[in-house]
Protein backbone atom coordinates (compact mmCIF):
# COMPACT_ATOMS: atom_id res chain seq x y z
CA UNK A 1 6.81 -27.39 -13.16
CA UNK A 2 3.61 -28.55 -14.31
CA UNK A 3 2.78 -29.44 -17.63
CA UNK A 4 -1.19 -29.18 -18.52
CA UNK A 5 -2.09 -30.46 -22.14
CA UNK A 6 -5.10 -29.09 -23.78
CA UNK A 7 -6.77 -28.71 -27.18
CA UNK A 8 -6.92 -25.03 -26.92
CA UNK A 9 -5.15 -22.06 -24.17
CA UNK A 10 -7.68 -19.66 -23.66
CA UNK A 11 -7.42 -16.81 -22.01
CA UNK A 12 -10.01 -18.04 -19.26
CA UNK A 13 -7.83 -21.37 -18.63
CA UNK A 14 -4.56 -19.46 -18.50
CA UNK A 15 -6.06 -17.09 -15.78
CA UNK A 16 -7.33 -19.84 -13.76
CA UNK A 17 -4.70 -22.11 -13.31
CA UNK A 18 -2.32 -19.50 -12.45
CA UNK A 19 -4.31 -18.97 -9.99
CA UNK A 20 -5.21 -22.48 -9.08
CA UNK A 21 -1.56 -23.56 -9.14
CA UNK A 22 1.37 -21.00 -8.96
CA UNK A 23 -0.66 -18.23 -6.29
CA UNK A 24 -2.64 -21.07 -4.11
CA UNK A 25 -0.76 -24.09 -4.72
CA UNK A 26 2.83 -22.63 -5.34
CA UNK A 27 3.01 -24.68 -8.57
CA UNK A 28 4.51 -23.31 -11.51
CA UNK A 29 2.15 -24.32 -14.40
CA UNK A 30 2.65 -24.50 -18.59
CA UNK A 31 0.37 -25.17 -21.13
CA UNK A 32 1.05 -27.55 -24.42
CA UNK A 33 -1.42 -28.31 -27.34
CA UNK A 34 1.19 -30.44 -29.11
CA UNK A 35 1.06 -34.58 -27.60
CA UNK A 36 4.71 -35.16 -28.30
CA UNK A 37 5.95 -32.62 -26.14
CA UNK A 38 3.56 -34.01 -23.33
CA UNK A 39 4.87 -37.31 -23.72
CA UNK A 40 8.47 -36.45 -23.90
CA UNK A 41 7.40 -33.94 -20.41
CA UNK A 42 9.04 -36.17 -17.59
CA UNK A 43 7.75 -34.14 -14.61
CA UNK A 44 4.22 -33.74 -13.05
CA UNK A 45 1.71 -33.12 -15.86
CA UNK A 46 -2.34 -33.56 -16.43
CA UNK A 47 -4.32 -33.32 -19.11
CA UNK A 48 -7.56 -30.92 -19.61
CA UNK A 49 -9.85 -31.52 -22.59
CA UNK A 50 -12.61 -33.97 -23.59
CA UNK A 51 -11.11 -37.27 -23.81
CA UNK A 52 -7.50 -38.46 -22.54
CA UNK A 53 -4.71 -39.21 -24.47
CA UNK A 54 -3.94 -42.43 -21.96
CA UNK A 55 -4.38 -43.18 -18.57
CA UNK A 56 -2.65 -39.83 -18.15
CA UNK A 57 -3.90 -37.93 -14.97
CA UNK A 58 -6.89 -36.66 -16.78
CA UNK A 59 -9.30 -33.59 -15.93
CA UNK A 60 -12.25 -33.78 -18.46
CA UNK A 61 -13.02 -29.96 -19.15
CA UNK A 62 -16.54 -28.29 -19.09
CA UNK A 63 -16.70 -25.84 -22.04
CA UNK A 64 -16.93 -22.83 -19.60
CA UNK A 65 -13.12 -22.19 -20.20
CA UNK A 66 -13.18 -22.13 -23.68
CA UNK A 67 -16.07 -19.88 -24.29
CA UNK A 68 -16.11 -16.25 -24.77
CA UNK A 69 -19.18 -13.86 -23.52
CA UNK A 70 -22.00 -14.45 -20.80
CA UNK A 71 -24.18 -17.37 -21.14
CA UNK A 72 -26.74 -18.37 -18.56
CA UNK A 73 -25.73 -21.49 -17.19
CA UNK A 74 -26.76 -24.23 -14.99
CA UNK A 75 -25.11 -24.97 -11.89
CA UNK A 76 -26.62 -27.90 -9.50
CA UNK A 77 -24.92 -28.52 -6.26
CA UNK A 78 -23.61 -31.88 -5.19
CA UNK A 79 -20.35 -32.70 -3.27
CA UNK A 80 -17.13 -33.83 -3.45
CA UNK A 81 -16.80 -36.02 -0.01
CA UNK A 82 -18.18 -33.54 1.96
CA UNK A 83 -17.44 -30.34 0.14
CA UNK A 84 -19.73 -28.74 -2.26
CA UNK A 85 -19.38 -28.58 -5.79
CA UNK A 86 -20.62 -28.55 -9.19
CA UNK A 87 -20.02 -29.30 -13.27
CA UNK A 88 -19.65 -33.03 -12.79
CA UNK A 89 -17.02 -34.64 -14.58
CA UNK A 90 -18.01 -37.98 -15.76
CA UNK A 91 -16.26 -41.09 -14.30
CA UNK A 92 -13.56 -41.15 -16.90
CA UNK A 93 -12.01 -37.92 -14.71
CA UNK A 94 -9.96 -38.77 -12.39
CA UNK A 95 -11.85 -36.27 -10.18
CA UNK A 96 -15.37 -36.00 -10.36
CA UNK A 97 -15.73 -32.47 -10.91
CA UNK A 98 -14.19 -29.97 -13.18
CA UNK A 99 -13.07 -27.57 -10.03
CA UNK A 100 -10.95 -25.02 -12.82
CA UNK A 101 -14.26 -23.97 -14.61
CA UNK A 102 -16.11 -24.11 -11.25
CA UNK A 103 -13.23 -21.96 -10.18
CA UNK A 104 -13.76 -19.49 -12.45
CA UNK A 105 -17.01 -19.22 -12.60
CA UNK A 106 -16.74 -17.96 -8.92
CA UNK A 107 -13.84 -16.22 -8.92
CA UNK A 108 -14.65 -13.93 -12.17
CA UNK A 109 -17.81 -13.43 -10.39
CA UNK A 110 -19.43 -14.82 -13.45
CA UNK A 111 -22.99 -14.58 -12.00
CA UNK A 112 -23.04 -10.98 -11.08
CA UNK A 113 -22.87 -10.21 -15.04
CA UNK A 114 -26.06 -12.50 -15.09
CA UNK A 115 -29.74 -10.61 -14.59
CA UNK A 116 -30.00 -10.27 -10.88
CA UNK A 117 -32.25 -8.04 -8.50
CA UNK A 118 -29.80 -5.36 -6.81
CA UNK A 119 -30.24 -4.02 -3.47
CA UNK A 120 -31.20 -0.65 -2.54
CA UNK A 121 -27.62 0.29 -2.90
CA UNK A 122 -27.58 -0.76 -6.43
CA UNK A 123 -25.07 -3.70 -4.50
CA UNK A 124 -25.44 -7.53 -5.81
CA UNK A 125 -26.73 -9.20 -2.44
CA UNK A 126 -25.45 -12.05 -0.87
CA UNK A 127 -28.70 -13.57 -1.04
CA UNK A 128 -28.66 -14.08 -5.15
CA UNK A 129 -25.20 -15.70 -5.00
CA UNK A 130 -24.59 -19.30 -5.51
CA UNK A 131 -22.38 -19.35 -2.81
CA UNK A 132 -25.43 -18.30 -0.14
CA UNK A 133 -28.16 -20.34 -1.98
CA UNK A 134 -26.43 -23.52 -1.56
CA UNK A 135 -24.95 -23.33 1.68
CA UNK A 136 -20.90 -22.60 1.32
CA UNK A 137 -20.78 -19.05 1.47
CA UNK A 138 -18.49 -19.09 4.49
CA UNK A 139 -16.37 -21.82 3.19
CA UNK A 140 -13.15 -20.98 0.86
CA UNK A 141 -13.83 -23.83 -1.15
CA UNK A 142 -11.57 -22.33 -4.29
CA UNK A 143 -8.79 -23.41 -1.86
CA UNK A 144 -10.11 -26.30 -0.72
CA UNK A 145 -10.30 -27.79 -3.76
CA UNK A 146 -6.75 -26.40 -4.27
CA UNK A 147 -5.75 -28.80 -1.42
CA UNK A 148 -7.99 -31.90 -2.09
CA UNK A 149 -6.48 -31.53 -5.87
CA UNK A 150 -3.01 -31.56 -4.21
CA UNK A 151 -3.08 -34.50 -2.11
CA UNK A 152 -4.20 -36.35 -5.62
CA UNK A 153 -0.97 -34.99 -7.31
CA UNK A 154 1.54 -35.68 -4.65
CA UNK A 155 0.07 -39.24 -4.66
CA UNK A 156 0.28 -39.27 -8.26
CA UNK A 157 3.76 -37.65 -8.67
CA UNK A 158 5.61 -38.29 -5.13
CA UNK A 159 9.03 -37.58 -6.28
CA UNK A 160 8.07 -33.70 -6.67
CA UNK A 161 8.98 -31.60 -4.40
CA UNK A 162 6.12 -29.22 -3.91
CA UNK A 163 5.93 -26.12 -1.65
CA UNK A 164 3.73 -24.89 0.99
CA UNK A 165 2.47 -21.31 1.41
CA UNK A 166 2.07 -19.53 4.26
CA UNK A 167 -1.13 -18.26 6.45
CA UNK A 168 -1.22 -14.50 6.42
CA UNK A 169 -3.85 -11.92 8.19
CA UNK A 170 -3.95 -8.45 6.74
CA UNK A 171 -6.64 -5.53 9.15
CA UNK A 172 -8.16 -3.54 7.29
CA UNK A 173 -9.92 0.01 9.19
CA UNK A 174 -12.46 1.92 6.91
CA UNK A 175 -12.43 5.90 8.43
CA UNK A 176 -15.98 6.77 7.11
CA UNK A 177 -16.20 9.42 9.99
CA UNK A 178 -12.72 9.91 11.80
CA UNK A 179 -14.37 12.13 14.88
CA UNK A 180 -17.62 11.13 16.51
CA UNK A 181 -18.15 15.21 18.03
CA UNK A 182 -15.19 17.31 17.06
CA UNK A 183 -13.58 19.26 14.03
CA UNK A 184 -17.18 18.93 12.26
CA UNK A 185 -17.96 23.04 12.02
CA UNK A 186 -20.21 25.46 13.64
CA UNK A 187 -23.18 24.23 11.75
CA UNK A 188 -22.66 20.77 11.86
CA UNK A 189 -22.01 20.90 15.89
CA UNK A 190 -24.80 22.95 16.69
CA UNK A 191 -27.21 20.21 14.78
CA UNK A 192 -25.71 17.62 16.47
CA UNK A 193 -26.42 19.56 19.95
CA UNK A 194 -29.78 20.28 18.46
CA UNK A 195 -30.01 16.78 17.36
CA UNK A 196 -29.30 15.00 20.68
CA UNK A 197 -31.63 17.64 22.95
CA UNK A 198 -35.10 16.68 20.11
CA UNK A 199 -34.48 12.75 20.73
CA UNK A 200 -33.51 13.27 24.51
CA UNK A 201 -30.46 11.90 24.34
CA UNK A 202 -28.67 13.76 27.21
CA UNK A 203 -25.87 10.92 27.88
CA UNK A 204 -24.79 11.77 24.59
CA UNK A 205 -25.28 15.72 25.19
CA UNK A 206 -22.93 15.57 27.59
CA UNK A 207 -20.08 13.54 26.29
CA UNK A 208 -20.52 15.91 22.87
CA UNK A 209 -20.09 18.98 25.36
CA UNK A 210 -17.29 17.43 27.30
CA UNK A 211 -15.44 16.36 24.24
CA UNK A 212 -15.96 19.78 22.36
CA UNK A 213 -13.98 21.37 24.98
CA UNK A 214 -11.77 18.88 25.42
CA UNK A 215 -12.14 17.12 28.69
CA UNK A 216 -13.02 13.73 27.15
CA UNK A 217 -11.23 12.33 24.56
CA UNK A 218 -13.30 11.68 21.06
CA UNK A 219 -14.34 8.24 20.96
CA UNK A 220 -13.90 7.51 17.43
CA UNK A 221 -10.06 8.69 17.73
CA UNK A 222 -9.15 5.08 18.10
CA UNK A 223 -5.94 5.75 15.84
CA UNK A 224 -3.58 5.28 18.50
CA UNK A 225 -4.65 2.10 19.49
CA UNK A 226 -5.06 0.61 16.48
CA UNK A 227 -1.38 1.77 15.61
CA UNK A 228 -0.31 0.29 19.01
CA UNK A 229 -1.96 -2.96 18.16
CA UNK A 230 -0.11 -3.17 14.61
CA UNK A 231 3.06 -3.18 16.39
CA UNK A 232 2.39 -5.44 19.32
CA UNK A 233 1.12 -7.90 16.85
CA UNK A 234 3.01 -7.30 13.82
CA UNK A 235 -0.03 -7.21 11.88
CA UNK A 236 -0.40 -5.90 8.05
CA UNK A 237 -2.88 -3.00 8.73
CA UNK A 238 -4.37 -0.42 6.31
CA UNK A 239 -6.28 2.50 6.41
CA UNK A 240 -8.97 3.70 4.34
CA UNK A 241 -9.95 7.35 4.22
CA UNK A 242 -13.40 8.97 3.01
CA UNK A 243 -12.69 12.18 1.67
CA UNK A 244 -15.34 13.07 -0.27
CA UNK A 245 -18.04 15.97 -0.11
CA UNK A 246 -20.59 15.85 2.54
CA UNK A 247 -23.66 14.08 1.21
CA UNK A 248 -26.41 11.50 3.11
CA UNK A 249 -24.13 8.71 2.17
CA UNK A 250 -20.77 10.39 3.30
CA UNK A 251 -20.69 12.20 6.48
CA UNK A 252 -17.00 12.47 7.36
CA UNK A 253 -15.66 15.70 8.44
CA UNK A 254 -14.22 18.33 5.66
CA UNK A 255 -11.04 17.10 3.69
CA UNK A 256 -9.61 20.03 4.14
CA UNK A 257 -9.84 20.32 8.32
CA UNK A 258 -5.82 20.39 9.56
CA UNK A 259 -7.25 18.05 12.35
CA UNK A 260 -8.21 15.64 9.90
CA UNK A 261 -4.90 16.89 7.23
CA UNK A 262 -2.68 15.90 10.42
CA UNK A 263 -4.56 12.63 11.44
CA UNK A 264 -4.04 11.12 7.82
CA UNK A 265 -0.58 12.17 7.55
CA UNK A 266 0.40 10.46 11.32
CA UNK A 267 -1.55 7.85 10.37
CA UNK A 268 0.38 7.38 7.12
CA UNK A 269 4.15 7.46 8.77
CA UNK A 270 2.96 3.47 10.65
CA UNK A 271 0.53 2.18 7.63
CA UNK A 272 -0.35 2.12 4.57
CA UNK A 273 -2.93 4.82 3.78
CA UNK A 274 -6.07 4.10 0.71
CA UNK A 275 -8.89 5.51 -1.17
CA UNK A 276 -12.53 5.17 0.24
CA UNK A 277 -14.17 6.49 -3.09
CA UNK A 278 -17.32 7.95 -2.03
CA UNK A 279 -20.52 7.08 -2.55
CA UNK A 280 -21.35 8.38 -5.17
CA UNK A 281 -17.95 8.30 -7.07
CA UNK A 282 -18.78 4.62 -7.99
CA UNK A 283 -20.34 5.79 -11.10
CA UNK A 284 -18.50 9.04 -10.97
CA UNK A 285 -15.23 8.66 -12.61
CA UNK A 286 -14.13 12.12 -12.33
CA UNK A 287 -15.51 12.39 -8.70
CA UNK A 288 -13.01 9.49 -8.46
CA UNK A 289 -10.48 10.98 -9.52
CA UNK A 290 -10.83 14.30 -7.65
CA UNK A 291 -11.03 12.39 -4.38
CA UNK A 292 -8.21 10.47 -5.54
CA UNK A 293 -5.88 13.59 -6.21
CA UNK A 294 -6.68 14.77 -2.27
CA UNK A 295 -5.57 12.18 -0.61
CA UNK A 296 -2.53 12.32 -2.78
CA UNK A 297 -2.35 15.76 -2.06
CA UNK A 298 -1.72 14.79 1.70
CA UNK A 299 0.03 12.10 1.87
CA UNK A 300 2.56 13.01 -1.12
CA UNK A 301 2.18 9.81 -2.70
CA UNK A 302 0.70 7.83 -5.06
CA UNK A 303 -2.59 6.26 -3.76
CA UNK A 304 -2.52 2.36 -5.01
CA UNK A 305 -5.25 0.97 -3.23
CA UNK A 306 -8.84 1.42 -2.55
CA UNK A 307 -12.31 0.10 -1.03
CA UNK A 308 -15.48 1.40 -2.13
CA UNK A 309 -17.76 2.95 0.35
CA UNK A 310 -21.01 0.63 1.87
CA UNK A 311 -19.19 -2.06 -0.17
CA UNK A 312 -20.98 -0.47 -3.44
CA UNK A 313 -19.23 -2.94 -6.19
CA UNK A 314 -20.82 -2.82 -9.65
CA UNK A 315 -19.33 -5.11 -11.83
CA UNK A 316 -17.20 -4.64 -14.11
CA UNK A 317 -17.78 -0.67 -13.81
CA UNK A 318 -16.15 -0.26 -10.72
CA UNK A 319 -13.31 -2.13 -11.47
CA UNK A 320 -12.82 -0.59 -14.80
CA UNK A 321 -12.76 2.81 -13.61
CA UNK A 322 -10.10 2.16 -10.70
CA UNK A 323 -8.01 0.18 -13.56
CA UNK A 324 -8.36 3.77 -15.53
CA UNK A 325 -7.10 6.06 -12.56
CA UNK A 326 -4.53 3.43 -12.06
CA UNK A 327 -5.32 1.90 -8.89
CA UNK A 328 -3.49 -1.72 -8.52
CA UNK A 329 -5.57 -3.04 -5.36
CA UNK A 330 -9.29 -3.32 -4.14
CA UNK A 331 -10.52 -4.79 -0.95
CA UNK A 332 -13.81 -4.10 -2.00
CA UNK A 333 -14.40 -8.15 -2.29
CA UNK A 334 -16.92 -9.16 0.32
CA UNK A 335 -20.69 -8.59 1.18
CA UNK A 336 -22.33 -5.58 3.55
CA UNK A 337 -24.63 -7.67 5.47
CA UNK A 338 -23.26 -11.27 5.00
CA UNK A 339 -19.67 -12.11 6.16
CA UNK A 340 -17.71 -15.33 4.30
CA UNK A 341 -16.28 -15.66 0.94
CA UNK A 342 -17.86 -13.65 -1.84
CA UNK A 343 -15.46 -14.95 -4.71
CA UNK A 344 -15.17 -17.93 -2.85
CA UNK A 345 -11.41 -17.89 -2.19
CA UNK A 346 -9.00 -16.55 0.70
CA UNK A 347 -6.45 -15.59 -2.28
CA UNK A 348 -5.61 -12.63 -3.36
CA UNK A 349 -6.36 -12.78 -7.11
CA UNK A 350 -6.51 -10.57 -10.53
CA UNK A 351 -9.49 -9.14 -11.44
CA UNK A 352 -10.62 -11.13 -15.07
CA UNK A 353 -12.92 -8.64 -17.07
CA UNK A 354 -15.65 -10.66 -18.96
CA UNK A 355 -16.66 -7.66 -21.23
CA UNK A 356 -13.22 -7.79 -22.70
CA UNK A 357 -12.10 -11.32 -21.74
CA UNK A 358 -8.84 -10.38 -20.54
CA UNK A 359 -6.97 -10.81 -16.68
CA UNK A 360 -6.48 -6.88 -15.73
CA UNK A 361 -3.54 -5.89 -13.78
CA UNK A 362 -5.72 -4.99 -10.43
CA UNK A 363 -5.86 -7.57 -7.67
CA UNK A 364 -8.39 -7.93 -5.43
CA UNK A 365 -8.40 -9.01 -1.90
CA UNK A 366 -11.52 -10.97 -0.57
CA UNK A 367 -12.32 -10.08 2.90
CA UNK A 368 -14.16 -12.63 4.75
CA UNK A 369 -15.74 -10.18 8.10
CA UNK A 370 -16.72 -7.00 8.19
CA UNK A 371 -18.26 -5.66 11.85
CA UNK A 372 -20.89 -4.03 10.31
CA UNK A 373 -21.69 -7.40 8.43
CA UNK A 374 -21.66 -8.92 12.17
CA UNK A 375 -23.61 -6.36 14.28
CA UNK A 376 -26.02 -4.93 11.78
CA UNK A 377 -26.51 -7.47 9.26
CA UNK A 378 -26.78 -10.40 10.93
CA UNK A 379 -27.62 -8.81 14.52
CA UNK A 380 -24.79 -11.08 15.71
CA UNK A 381 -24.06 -10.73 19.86
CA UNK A 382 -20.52 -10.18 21.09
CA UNK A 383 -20.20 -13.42 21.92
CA UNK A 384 -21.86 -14.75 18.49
CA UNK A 385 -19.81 -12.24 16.15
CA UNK A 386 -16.31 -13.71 17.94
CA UNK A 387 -17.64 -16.82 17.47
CA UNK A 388 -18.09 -16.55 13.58
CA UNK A 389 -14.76 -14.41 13.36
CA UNK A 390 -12.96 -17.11 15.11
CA UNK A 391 -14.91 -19.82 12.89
CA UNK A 392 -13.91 -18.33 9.55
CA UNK A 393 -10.45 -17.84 10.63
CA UNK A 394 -9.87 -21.52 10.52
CA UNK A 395 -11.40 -21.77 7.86
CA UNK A 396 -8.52 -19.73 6.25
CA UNK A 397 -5.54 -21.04 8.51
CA UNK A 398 -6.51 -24.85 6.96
CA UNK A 399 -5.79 -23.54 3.79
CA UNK A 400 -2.97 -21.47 4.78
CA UNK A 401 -4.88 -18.75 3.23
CA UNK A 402 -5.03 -14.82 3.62
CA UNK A 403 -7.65 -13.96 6.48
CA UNK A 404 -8.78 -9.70 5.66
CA UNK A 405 -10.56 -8.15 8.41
CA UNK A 406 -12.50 -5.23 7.94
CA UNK A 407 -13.31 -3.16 10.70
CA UNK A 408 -14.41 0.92 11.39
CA UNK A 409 -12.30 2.98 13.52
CA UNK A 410 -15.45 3.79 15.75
CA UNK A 411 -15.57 -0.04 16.00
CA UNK A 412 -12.77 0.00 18.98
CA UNK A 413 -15.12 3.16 20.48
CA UNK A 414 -16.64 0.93 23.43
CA UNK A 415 -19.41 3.51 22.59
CA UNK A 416 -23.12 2.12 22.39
CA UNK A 417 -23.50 -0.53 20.31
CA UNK A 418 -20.02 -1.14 19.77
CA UNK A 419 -18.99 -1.90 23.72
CA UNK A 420 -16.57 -4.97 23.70
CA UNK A 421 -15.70 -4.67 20.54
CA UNK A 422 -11.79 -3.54 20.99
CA UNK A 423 -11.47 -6.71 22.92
CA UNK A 424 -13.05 -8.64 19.78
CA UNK A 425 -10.55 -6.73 17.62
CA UNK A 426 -7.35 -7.86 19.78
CA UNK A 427 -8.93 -11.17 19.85
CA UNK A 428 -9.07 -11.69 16.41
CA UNK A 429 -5.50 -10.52 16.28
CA UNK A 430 -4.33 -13.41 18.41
CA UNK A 431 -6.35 -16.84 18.13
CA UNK A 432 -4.98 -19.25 16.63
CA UNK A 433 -1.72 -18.42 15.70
């Protein structure tokens, strides 16, 4: 166990260590404000204030931690060897920078409380982060400090025995439209005929005809395949079903189809089966909860996790209302058109509410690529987008980190745009490891 001593145990420096130490490092961690007991403390311990007590292993603290409310604050980038970072420490430190305010600052997404310019989507872009602006968006570097800090301790304290964590991968499919041509309704099928004949797009004409009466298999059904490649690979995979009302923003076929009843319920007996609120449910609570209670309603159990639809993530709204309806997990952590690190960490972590300066009980999971984010965002090729995937997957596996994928059903298609793209998928699945 680690003993940290410190003037004062906030509720910002209790949130952050834990995280630093016991869920990245694998570290149990306990505070003390009294010196004797520090003393008297014969295992690995460090001290976090102003000034140190000796020549103690000694953090010297930037007030971040021990502040309450949002301030706007200055944050210039320099590095630590080669990795960025920032709130210098002073010489006196024996590191350089104080990486447990820096840590929080990022992880409580600190500057998306600040004034910012949203996106049309009312969405905080990658572009106003810290993380893009300086260069280490698709770097971890929560964790790597993590690991730099540990190398210092087991120097310092070499008769510890410390632990090592584990790399993990969890897939992640968003089902924003589970059928490309079929189980969409009279109306709906006609204007897609309709549709396809005003833009003369008869290739497309004729695969909508053929898979209407069922010679041709719909090419967003990629359910079986993903399924398959869960069990070949024994990879954690979710599922995340739109359900909502048919608007411009959510264009999935009718909740209540038994085509789409049964998919979602064969789905659910091989994965795990979550909410994608739709669009307009993130400032809807009781649109929320009605889409909530439908997807209950199928798969006859409680629904724990979530991801909001086109990544729309208001902060703290969001989170507060799927805290409310009692949702325990988001994976709404990551950027539409950018892929990397958005909180700046590969950990799994709780989500610490600013407005009421508390650590909530719902955990988020930071994704680090999206396809979308790949092909449409950043216009990526094939051969570029595998690339990046591939990059930012060692990224994670050097800090034995958890890599989340996010990916569309239609993804695995091999229709238009998305041709080569199931062998990208399996890829991912299996480099590296």
């Amino acid at each position: 166990m680690l003993l940290v001593y410190t003037q004062k145990i906030t509720p910002r420096l209790n949130y952050i260590f834990k995280h630093f130490f016991v869920r990245i490092l694998q570290i149990p961690v306990t505070f003390s404000t009294k010196v004797d007991e520090f003393v008297a403390h014969n295992g690995p311990k460090m001290t976090y204030a102003k000034n140190p007590l000796a020549s103690e292993f000694f953090i010297r603290s930037h007030d971040l931690l021990f502040e309450q409310g949002i301030n706007d604050i200055d944050i210039n980038i320099s590095n630590w060897d080669e990795i960025p970072c920032f709130f210098p420490a002073g010489e006196a430190s024996s590191i350089p920078y104080d990486i447990f305010a820096a840590s929080f600052y990022l992880i409580s997404r600190y500057e998306e409380y600040l004034p910012h310019v949203q996106d049309k989507h009312e969405r905080f872009p990658a572009e106003e982060s810290v993380a893009f602006k300086n260069g280490f968006l698709e770097k971890p570097v929560v964790d790597i400090w993590a690991y730099k800090f540990l190398e210092l301790l087991k120097a310092k304290f070499p008769n510890y025995e410390f632990k090592n964590r584990s790399f993990n991968m969890i897939s992640t499919i968003d089902v924003d439209m589970a059928y490309a041509y079929k189980h969409k309704g009279i109306v709906r099928s006609i204007g897609g005929y309709l549709n396809d004949l005003a833009h003369l797009r008869f290739v497309n004409l004729w695969y909508r005809l053929l898979t209407n009466l069922n010679l041709k298999q719909d090419p967003f059904n990629t359910f079986s395949q993903l399924i398959t490649f869960k069990k070949e690979h024994n990879i954690k995979t979710l599922f995340f079903f739109l359900l909502a009302d048919y608007t411009t923003y959510d264009k999935n076929i009718s909740f209540s189809t038994t085509k789409f009843i049964s998919l979602i319920k064969s789905v659910a007996d091989y994965a795990k089966v979550g909410l994608k609120p739709s669009y307009y449910a993130v400032r809807n609570e009781e649109k929320l909860k009605k889409e909530k209670l439908r997807l209950e309603g199928i798969i006859n159990t409680p629904v724990t996790f979530s991801r909001q639809h086109y990544l729309r993530l208001i902060i703290p709204e969001t989170y507060q209302n799927l805290i409310d309806l009692d949702i325990e997990e988001d994976y709404s952590m990551g950027y539409a058109k950018h892929i990397g690190f958005r909180a700046s960490t590969c950990t799994p972590f709780y989500f610490y509410d600013l407005d009421f300066e508390i650590q909530t009980p719902l955990k988020l999971f930071p994704i680090a690529i999206m396809d979308t984010s790949l092909k449409d965002g950043m216009k990526f090729s094939n051969e570029e987008s595998l690339n990046k995937i591939t990059q930012l997957k060692n990224e994670v596996i050097e800090v034995d980190g958890t890599f989340i994928s996010s990916f569309h059903n239609d993804a695995l298609s091999e229709n238009d745009k998305w041709i080569g793209w199931s062998a990208i998928y399996k890829e991912m699945l299996t480099a590296n490891k």
